[in-house]
Protein backbone atom coordinates (compact mmCIF):
# COMPACT_ATOMS: atom_id res chain seq x y z
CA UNK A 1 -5.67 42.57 -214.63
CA UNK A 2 -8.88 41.43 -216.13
CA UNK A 3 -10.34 44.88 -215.86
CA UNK A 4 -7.82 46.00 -218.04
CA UNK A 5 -8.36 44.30 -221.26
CA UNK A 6 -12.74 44.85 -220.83
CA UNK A 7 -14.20 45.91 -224.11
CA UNK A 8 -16.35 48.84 -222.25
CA UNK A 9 -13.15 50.57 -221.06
CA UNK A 10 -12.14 51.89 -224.42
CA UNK A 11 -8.67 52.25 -225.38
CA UNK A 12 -6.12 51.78 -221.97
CA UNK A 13 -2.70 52.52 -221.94
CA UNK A 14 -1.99 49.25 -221.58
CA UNK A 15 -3.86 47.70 -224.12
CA UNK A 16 -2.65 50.10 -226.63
CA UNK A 17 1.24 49.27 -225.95
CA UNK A 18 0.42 45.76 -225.94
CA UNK A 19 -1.16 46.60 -229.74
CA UNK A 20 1.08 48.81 -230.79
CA UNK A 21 2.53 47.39 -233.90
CA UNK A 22 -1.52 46.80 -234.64
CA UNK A 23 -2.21 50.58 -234.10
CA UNK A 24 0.29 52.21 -236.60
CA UNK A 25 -3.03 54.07 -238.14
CA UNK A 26 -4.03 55.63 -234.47
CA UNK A 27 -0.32 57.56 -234.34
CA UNK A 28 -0.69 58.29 -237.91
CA UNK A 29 -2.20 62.43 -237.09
CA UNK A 30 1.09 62.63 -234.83
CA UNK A 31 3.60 61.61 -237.73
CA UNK A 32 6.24 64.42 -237.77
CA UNK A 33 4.66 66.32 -234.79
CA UNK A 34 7.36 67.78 -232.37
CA UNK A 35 7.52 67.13 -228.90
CA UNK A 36 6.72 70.01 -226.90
CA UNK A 37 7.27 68.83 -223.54
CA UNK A 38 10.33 69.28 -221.70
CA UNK A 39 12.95 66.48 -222.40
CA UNK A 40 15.85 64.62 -220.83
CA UNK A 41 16.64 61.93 -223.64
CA UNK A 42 18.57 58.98 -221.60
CA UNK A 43 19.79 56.29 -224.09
CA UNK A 44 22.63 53.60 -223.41
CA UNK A 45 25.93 53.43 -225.48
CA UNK A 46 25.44 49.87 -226.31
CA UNK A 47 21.88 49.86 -227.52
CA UNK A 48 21.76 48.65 -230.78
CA UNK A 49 19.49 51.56 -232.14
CA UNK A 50 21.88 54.00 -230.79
CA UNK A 51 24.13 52.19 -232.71
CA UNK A 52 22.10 52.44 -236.15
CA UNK A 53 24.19 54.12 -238.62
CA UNK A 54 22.82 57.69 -238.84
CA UNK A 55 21.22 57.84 -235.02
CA UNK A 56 23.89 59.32 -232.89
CA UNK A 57 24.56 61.97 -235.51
CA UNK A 58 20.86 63.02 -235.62
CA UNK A 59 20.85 63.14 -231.69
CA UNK A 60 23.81 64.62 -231.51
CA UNK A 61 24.04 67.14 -234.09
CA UNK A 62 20.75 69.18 -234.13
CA UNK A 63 18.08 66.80 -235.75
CA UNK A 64 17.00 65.02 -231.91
CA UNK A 65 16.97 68.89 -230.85
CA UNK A 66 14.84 69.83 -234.13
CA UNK A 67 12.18 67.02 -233.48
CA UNK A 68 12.13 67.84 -229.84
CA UNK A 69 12.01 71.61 -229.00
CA UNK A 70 12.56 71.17 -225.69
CA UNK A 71 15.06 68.78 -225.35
CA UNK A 72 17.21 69.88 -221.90
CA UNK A 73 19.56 67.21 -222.05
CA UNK A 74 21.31 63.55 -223.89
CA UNK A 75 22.48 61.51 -221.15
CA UNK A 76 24.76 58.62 -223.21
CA UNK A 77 24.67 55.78 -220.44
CA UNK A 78 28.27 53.88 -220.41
CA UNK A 79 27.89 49.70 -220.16
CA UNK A 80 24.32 49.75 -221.04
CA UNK A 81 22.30 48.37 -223.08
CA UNK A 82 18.52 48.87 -224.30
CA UNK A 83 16.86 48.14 -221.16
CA UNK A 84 18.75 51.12 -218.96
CA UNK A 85 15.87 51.43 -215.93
CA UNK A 86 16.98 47.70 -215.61
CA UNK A 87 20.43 47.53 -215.99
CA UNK A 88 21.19 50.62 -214.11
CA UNK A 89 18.06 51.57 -212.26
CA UNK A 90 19.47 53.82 -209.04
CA UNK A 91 21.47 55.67 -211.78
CA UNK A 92 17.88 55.83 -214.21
CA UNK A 93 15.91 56.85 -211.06
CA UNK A 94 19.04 59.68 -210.17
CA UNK A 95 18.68 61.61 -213.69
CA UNK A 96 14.71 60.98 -214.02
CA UNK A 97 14.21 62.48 -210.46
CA UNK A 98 16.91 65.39 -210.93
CA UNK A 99 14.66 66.20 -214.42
CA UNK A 100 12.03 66.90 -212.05
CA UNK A 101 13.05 68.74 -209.74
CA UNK A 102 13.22 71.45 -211.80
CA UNK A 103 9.51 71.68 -212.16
């Protein structure tokens, strides 16, 4: 673990979500960018962001799809909270491995 955080290794994955709300400047180039990538958007019904005023209407009525080209699918997770791949991980691990078995 010590490896991790070693001033010669640059920025790491790790380090950088650990120092994310430090790092708002390094995302700055990549405000507004669309995703390009192939999507499968998996959210539950009782997080509380999905639940922000405004949010399900911009997933589910053409802004999500807007910011995110190529979005395949909006799986709406019933019971679940923010912390899905914990709550329900078989069911997580069913739609993440059926996205990739298309490629």
């Amino acid at each position: 673990m010590e490896a991790l955080f070693r001033a010669d290794k640059g920025i790491d994955p790790i380090r950088l979500v650990l120092c994310s709300c430090r790092n708002w400047e390094l995302a700055a180039p990549w405000t507004s960018a669309p995703i390009k990538v192939p999507t499968k958007f998996i959210v539950g019904d009782l997080d509380i962001t999905y639940n922000t005023p405004g949010v399900q209407d911009y997933i589910h009525k053409g802004g999500f799809k807007a910011s995110v080209p190529n979005l395949e699918d909006v799986v709406v997770m019933e019971g679940v909270s923010h912390f899905i791949n914990q709550e329900k991980p078989n069911e997580v691990s069913d739609h993440i491995c059926e996205f990739f078995s298309k490629f």
